[in-house]
Protein backbone atom coordinates (compact mmCIF):
# COMPACT_ATOMS: atom_id res chain seq x y z
CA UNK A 1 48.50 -42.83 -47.30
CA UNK A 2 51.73 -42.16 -45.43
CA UNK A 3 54.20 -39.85 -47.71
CA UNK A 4 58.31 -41.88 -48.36
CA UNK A 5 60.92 -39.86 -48.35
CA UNK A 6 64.66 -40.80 -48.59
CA UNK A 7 66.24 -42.33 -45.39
CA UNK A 8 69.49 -40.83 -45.88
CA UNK A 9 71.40 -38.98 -48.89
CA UNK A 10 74.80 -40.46 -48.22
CA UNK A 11 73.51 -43.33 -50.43
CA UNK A 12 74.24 -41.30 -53.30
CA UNK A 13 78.29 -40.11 -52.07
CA UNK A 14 79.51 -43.88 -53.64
CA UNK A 15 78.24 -42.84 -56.76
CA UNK A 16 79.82 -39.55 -56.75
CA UNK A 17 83.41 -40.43 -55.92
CA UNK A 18 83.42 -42.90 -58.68
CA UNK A 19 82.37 -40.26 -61.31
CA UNK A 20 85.05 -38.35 -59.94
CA UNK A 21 87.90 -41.20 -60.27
CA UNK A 22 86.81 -41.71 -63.48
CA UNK A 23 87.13 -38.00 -64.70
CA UNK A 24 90.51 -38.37 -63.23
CA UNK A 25 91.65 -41.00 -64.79
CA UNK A 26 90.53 -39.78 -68.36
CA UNK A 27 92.18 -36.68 -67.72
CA UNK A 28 95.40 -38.76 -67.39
CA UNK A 29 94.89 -40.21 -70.26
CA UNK A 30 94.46 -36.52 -72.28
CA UNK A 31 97.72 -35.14 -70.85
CA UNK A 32 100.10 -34.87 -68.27
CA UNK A 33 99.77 -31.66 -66.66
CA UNK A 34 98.91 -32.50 -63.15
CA UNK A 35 98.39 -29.16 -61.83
CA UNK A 36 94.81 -28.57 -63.20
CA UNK A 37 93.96 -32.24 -62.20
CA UNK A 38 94.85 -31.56 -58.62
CA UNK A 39 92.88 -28.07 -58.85
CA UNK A 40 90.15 -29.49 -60.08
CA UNK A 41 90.38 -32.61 -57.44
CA UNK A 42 90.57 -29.93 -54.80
CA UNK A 43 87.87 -28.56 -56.42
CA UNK A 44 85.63 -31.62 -57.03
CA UNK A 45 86.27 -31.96 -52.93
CA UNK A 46 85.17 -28.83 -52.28
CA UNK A 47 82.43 -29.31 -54.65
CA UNK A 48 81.68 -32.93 -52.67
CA UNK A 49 82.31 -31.23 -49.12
CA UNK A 50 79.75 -28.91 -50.31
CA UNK A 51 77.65 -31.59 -51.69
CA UNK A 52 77.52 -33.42 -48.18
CA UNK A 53 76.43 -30.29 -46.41
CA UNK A 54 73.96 -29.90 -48.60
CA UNK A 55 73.06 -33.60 -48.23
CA UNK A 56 73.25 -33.64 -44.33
CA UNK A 57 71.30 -30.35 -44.64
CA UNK A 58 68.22 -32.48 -46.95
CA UNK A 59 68.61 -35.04 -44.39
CA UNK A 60 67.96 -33.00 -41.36
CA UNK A 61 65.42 -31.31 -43.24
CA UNK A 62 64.02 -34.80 -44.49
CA UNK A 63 64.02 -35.88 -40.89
CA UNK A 64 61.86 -33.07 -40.04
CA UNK A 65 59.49 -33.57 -42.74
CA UNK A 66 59.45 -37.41 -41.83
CA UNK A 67 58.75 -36.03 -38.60
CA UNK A 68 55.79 -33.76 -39.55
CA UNK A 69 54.49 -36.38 -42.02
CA UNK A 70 54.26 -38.91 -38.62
CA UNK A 71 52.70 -36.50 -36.59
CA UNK A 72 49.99 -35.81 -39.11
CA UNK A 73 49.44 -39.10 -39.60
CA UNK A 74 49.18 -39.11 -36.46
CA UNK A 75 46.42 -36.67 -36.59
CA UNK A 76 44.92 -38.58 -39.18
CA UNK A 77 44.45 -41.42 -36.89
CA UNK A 78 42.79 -39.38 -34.47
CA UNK A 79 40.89 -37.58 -36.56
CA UNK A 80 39.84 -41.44 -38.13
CA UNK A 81 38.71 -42.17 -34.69
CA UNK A 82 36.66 -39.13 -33.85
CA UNK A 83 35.04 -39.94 -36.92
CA UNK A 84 34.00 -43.49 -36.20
CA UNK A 85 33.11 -42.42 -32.89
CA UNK A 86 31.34 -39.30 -34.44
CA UNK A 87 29.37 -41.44 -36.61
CA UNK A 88 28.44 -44.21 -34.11
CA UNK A 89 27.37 -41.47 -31.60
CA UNK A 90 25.01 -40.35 -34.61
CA UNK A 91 23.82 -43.51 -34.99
CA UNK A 92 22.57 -43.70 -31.26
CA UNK A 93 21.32 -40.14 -31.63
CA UNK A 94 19.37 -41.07 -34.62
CA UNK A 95 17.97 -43.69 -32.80
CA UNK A 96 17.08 -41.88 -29.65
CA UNK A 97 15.75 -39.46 -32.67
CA UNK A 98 13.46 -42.37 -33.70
CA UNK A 99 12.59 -43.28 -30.13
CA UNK A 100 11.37 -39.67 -29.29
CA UNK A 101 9.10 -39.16 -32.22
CA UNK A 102 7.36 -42.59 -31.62
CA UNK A 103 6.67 -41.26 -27.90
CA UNK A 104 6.07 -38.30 -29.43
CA UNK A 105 3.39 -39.74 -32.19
CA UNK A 106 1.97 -41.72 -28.86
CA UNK A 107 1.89 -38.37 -26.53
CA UNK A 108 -0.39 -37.40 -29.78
CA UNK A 109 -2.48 -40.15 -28.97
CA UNK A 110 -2.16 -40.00 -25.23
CA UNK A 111 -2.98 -35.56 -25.50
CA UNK A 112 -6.37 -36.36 -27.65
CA UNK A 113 -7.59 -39.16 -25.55
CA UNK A 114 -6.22 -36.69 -22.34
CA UNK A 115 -8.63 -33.72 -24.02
CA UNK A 116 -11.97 -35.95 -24.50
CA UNK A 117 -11.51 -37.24 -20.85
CA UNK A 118 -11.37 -33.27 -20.13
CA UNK A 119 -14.29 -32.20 -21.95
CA UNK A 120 -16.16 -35.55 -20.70
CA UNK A 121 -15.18 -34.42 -17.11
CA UNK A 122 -16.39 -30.79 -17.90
CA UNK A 123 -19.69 -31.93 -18.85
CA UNK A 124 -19.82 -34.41 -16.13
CA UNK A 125 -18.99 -31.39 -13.61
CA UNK A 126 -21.25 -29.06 -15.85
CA UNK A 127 -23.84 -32.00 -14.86
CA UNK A 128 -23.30 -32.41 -11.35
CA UNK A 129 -23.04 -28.33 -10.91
CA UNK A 130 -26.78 -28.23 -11.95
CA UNK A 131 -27.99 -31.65 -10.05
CA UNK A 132 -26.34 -29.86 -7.27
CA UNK A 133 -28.40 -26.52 -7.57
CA UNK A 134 -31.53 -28.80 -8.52
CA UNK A 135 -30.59 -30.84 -4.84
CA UNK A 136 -30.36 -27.08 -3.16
CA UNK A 137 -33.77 -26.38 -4.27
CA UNK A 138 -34.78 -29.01 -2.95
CA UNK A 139 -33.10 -29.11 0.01
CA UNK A 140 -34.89 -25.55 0.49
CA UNK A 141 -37.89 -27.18 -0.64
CA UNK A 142 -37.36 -29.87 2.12
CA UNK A 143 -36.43 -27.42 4.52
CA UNK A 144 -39.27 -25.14 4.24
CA UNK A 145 -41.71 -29.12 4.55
CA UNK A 146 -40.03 -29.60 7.18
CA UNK A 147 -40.20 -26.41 9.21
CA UNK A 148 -43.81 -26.10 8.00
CA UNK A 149 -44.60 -29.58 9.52
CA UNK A 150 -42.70 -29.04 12.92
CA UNK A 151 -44.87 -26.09 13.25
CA UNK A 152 -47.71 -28.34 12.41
CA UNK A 153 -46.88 -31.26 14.76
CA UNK A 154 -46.18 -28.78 17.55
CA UNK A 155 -49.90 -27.86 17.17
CA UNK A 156 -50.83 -31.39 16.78
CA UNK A 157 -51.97 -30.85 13.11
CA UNK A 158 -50.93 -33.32 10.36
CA UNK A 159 -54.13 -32.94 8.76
CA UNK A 160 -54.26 -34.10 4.96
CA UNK A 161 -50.75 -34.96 5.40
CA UNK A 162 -49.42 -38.18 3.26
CA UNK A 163 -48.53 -41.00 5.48
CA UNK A 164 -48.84 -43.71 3.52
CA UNK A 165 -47.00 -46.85 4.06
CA UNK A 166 -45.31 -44.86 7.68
CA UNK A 167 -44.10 -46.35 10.09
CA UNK A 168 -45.47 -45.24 13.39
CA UNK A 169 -46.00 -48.90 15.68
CA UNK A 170 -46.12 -47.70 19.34
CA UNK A 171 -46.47 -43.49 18.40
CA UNK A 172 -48.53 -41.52 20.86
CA UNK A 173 -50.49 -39.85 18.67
CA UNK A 174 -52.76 -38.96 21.59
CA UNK A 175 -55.40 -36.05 20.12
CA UNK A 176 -53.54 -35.70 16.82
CA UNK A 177 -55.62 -34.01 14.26
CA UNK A 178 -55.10 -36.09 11.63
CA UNK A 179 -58.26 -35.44 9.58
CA UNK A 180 -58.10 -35.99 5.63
CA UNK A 181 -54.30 -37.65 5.86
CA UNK A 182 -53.83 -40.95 4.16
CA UNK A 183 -52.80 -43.60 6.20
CA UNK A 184 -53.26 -46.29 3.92
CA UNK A 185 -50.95 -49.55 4.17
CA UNK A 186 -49.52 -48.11 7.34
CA UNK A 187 -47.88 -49.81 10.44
CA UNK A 188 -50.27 -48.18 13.57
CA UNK A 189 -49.41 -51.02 15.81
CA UNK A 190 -50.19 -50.55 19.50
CA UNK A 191 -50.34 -47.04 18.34
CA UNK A 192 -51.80 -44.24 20.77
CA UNK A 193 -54.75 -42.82 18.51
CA UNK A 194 -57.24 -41.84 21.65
CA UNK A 195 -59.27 -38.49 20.89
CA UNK A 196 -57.30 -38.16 17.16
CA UNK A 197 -59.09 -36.90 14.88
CA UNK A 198 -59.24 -39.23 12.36
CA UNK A 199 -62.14 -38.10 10.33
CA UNK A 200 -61.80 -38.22 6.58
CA UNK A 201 -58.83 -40.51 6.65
CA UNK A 202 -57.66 -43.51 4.15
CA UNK A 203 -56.86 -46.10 6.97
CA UNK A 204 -56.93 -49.06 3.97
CA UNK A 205 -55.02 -52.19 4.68
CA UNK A 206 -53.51 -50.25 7.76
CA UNK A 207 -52.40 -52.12 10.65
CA UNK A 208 -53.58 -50.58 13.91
CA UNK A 209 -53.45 -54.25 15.90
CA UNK A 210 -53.78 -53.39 19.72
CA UNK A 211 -53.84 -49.51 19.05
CA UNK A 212 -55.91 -47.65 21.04
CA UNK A 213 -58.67 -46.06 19.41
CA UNK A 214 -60.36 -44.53 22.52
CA UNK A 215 -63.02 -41.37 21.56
CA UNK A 216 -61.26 -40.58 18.25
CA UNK A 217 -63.28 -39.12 16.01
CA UNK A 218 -63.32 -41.44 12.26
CA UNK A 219 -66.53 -39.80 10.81
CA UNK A 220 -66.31 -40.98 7.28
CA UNK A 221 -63.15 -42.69 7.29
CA UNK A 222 -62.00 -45.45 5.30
CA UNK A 223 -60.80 -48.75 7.16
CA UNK A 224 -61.28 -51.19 4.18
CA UNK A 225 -58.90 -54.16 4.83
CA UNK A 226 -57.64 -52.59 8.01
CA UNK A 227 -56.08 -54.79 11.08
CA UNK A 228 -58.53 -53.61 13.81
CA UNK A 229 -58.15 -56.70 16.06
CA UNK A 230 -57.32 -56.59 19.42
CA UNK A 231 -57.46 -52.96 19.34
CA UNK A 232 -59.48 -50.80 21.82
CA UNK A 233 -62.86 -48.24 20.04
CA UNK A 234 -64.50 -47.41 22.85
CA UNK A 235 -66.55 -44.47 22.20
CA UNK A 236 -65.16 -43.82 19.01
CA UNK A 237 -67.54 -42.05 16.18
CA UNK A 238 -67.35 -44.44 13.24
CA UNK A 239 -70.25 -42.77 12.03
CA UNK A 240 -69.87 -43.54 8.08
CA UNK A 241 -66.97 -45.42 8.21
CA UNK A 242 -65.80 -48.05 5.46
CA UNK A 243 -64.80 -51.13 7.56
CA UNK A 244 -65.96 -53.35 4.75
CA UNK A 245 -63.56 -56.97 5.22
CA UNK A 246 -61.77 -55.40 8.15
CA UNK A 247 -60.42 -57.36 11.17
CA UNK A 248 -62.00 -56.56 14.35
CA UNK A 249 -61.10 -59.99 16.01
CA UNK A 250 -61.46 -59.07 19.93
CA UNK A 251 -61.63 -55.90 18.96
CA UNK A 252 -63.55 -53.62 21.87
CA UNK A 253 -66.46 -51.45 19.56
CA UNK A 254 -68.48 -50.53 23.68
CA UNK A 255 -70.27 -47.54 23.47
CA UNK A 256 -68.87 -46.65 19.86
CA UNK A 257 -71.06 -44.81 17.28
CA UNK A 258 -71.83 -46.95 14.42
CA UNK A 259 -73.94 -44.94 12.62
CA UNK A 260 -74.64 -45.65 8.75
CA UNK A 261 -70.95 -47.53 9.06
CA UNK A 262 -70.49 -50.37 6.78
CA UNK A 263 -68.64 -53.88 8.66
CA UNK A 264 -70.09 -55.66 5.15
CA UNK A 265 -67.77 -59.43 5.29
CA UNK A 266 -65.93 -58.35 8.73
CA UNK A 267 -64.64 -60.33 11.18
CA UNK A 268 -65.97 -60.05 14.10
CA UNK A 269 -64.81 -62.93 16.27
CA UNK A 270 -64.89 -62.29 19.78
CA UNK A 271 -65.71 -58.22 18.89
CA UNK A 272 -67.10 -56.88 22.41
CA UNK A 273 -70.22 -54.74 20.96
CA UNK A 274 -72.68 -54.44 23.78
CA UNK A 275 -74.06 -51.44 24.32
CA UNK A 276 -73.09 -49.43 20.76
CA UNK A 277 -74.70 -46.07 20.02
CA UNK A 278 -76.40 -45.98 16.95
CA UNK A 279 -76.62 -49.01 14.58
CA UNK A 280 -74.31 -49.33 11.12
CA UNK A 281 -76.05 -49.71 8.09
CA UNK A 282 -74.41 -53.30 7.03
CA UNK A 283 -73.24 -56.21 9.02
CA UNK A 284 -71.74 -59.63 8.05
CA UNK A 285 -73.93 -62.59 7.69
CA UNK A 286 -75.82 -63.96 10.96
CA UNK A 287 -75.38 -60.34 12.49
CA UNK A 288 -77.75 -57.99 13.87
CA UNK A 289 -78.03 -55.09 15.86
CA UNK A 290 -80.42 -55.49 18.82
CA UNK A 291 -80.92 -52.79 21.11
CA UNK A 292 -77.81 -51.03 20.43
CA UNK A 293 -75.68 -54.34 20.54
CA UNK A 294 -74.33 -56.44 17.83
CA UNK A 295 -74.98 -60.05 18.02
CA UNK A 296 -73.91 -62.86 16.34
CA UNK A 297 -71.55 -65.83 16.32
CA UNK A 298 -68.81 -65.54 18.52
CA UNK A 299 -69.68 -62.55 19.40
CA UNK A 300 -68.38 -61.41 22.94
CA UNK A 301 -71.83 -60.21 24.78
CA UNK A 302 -71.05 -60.82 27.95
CA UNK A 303 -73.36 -59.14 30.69
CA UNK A 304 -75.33 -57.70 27.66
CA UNK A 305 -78.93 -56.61 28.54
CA UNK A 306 -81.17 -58.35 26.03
CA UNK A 307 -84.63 -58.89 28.01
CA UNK A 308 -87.47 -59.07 26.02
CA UNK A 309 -85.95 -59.23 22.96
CA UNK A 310 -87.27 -61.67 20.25
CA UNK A 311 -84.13 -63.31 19.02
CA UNK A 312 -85.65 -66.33 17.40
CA UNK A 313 -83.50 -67.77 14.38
CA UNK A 314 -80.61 -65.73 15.66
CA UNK A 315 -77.32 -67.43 15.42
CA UNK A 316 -75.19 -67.14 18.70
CA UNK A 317 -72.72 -70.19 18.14
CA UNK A 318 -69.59 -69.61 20.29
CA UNK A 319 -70.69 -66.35 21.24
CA UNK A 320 -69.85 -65.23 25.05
CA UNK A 321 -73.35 -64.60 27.13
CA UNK A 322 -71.85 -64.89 30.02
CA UNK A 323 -73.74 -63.26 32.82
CA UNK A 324 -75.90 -61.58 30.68
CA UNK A 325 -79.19 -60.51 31.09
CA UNK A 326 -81.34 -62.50 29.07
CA UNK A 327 -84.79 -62.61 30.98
CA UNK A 328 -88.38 -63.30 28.94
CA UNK A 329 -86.72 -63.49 25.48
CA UNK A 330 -87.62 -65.38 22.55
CA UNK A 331 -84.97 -67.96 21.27
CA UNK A 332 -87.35 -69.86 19.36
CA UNK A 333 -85.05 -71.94 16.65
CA UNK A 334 -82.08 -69.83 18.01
CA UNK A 335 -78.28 -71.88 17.51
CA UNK A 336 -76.49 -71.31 20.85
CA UNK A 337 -74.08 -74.12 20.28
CA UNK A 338 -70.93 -73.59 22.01
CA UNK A 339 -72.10 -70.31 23.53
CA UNK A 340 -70.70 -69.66 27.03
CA UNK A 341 -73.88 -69.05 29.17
CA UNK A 342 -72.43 -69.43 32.12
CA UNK A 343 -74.51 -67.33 35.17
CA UNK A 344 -76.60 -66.04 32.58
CA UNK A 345 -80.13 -65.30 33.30
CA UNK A 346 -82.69 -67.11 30.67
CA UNK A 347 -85.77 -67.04 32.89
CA UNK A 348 -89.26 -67.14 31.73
CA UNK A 349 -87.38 -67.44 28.33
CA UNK A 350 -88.67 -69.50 25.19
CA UNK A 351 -86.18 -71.86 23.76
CA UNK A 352 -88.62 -73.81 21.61
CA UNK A 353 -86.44 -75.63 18.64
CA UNK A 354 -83.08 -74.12 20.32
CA UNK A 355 -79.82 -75.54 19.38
CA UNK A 356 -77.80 -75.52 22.75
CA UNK A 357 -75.33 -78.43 22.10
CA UNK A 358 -72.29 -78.32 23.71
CA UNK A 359 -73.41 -75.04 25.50
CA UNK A 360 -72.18 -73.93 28.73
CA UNK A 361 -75.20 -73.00 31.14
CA UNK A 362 -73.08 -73.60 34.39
CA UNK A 363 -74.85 -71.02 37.32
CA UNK A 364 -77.56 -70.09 34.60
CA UNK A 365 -81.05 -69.81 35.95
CA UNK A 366 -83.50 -71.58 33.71
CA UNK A 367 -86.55 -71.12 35.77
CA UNK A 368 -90.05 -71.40 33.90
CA UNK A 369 -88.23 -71.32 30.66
CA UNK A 370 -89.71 -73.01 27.65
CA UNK A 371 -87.50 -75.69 26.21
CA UNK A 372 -89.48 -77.73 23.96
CA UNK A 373 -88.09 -79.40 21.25
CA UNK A 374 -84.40 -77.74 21.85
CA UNK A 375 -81.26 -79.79 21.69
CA UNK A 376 -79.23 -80.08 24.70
CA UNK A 377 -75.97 -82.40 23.26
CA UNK A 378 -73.09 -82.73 25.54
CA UNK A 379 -74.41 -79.48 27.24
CA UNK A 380 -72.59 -78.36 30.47
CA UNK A 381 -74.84 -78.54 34.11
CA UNK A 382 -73.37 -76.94 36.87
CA UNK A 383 -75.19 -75.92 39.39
CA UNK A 384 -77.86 -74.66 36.78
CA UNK A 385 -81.31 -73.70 38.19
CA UNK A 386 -83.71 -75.82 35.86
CA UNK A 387 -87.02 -75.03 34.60
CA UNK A 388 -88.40 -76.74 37.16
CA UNK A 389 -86.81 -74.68 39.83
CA UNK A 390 -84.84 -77.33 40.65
CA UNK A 391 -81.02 -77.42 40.68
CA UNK A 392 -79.06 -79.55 37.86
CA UNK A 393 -76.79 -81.24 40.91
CA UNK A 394 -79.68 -83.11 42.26
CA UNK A 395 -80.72 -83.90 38.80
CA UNK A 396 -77.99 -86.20 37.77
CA UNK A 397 -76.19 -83.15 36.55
CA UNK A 398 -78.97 -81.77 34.00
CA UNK A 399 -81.90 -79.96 33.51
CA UNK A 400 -83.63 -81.72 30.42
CA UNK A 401 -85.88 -83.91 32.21
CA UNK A 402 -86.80 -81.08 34.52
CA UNK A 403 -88.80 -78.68 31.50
């Protein structure tokens, strides 16, 4: 609080003169010597002259207390303010305080979750440092496979080599030796296998459609399953070979070695095997090998040799005789339906109990051939040189009333 002080001191001069009229007065009243009243008015003036310096001197120095006492209240103000402003800045502070330490209680959080992604990423590149020496090995490993097998193929030698499952449709494997390698389940398509040596080999389920097979050696080799049709073995050695259930439609087995070779449940449609060297050990049903050729239905024997040859009970449906050679040769009971015998030559042959329904014998010469008892359904005459020696033309286009 503010310090009062009086305004002025001349408030208290009104007071004094009357004190002094009143002394006066009772001094008349005590005597009448004037002199001493007089001295001691003059003095009482002197004394109130003095009196009002003195006041105007407690004034001014009043004034300049007043003055002080302002300008420290003046202070005080300011110093009020400061405070307030003091203590509101405080309050932000402590609130920016509070702020901090909950980012700082999260960048706790934040630092240990930081450290186990660190040590998580230090194993993971601990990891991946020793997959990548593991991969560098092998990459070596690879390398040396690699280097080892280019020196291989560039001496044509993949022997023993694991192929399964490849890939190699239209490769010219042209006198490859491929002895021992497994092959099985592979695509061979239209391959170029001529003079490979294939010996040894697991060609199981492989597909070797239109490849050509030409002189390759597949002593021993396993073809179980395989896709052999279309596909071109002349004069390969299938000497012990598993073809057990293997395709061979149209397949082209002239002048191939068959030896002790197993075609157990093959087919053989339209398979061109005149003319084989050495006979396999086990055909399908209704096959047989007659003087180095395989016969049976649908087989294609065209311009086969098979004079003299006692093929009674043998079963030649759909097979292809075209233009064979079929002179003095027993057929006794034989089925020849749907055979193509066009041009063949059956003469002097026996065809007693012969099934030749539906059997083309266009340009075949029949003469002094022995057809008792055989069946001649919806056979085709053309130009056919019966029995008789006569020709089928002037026969009303057949032969079987001219036995």
């Amino acid at each position: 609080m503010l310090l009062q002080l009086p305004r002025d001191m001349n408030q208290l001069k009104p007071m004094i003169i009357v004190l002094l009229m009143l002394t006066s007065a009772l001094a008349g009243c005590a005597g009448d010597d004037t002199s001493d009243l007089e001295q001691q008015i003059a003095d009482l003036q002197q004394s109130n002259d003095e009196m009002n310096e003195t006041i105007n001197q407690q004034n001014q120095d009043n004034a300049d207390l007043q003055s002080q006492l302002e300008e420290r209240n003046t202070e005080i103000a300011t110093l009020s303010s400061n405070v307030a402003m003091l203590q509101s800045t405080i309050m932000v502070e402590e609130m920016y305080r509070d702020s901090l330490l909950v980012l700082l209680e999260d960048s706790n959080t934040s630092n240990e979750e930081l450290e186990s992604m660190v040590e998580a990423a230090n194993r993971l590149i601990i990891s991946l440092q020793l997959d990548f020496e593991e991969l560098q090995i092998q990459v070596s490993m690879q390398q040396n496979l690699i280097d080892h097998w280019i020196h291989r193929a560039v001496n044509n030698d993949l022997s023993n080599a694991d192929l399964s499952g490849i890939n190699l449709s239209g490769a010219d494997l042209n006198g490859v030796n491929l002895s021992g390698v497994d092959l099985s389940n592979a695509n061979l398509v239209g391959a170029n296998l001529s003079d490979a040596d294939l010996s040894n080999a697991d060609l199981s389920f492989t597909n070797l459609y239109a490849a050509d097979l030409r002189g390759a050696n597949l002593t021993d080799s396993i073809l179980y399953y395989a896709n052999l049709s279309d596909t071109d073995m002349r004069y390969t050695d299938l000497s012990n070979a598993d073809m057990r259930q293997s395709q061979l439609i149209n397949t082209d087995l002239r002048q191939s070695k068959l030896r002790n070779a197993n075609l157990d449940y093959a087919n053989m449609i339209g398979a061109n095997t005149v003319g084989i060297i050495l006979c396999p050990n086990y055909l399908p049903n209704d096959w047989q090998c007659v003087k180095n050729n395989l016969i049976g239905p649908y087989a294609n024997l065209s311009n086969v040799d098979l004079r003299y040859q006692d093929l009674s009970y043998s079963n030649l449906s759909n097979a292809d005789l075209s233009s064979a050679d079929l002179r003095e040769t027993q057929w006794n009971q034989a089925n020849l339906s749907n055979a193509d015998l066009s041009a063949a030559d059956l003469s002097s042959s026996f065809l007693e109990y012969a099934n030749l329904d539906y059997a083309n014998m266009s340009y075949v010469n029949m003469i002094y051939t022995n057809t008792y008892s055989s069946s001649f359904e919806n056979t085709m005459w053309f130009y056919t040189i019966c029995p008789d020696g006569t020709i089928s033309e002037n026969n009303g286009n057949t032969c079987v009333n001219n036995v």
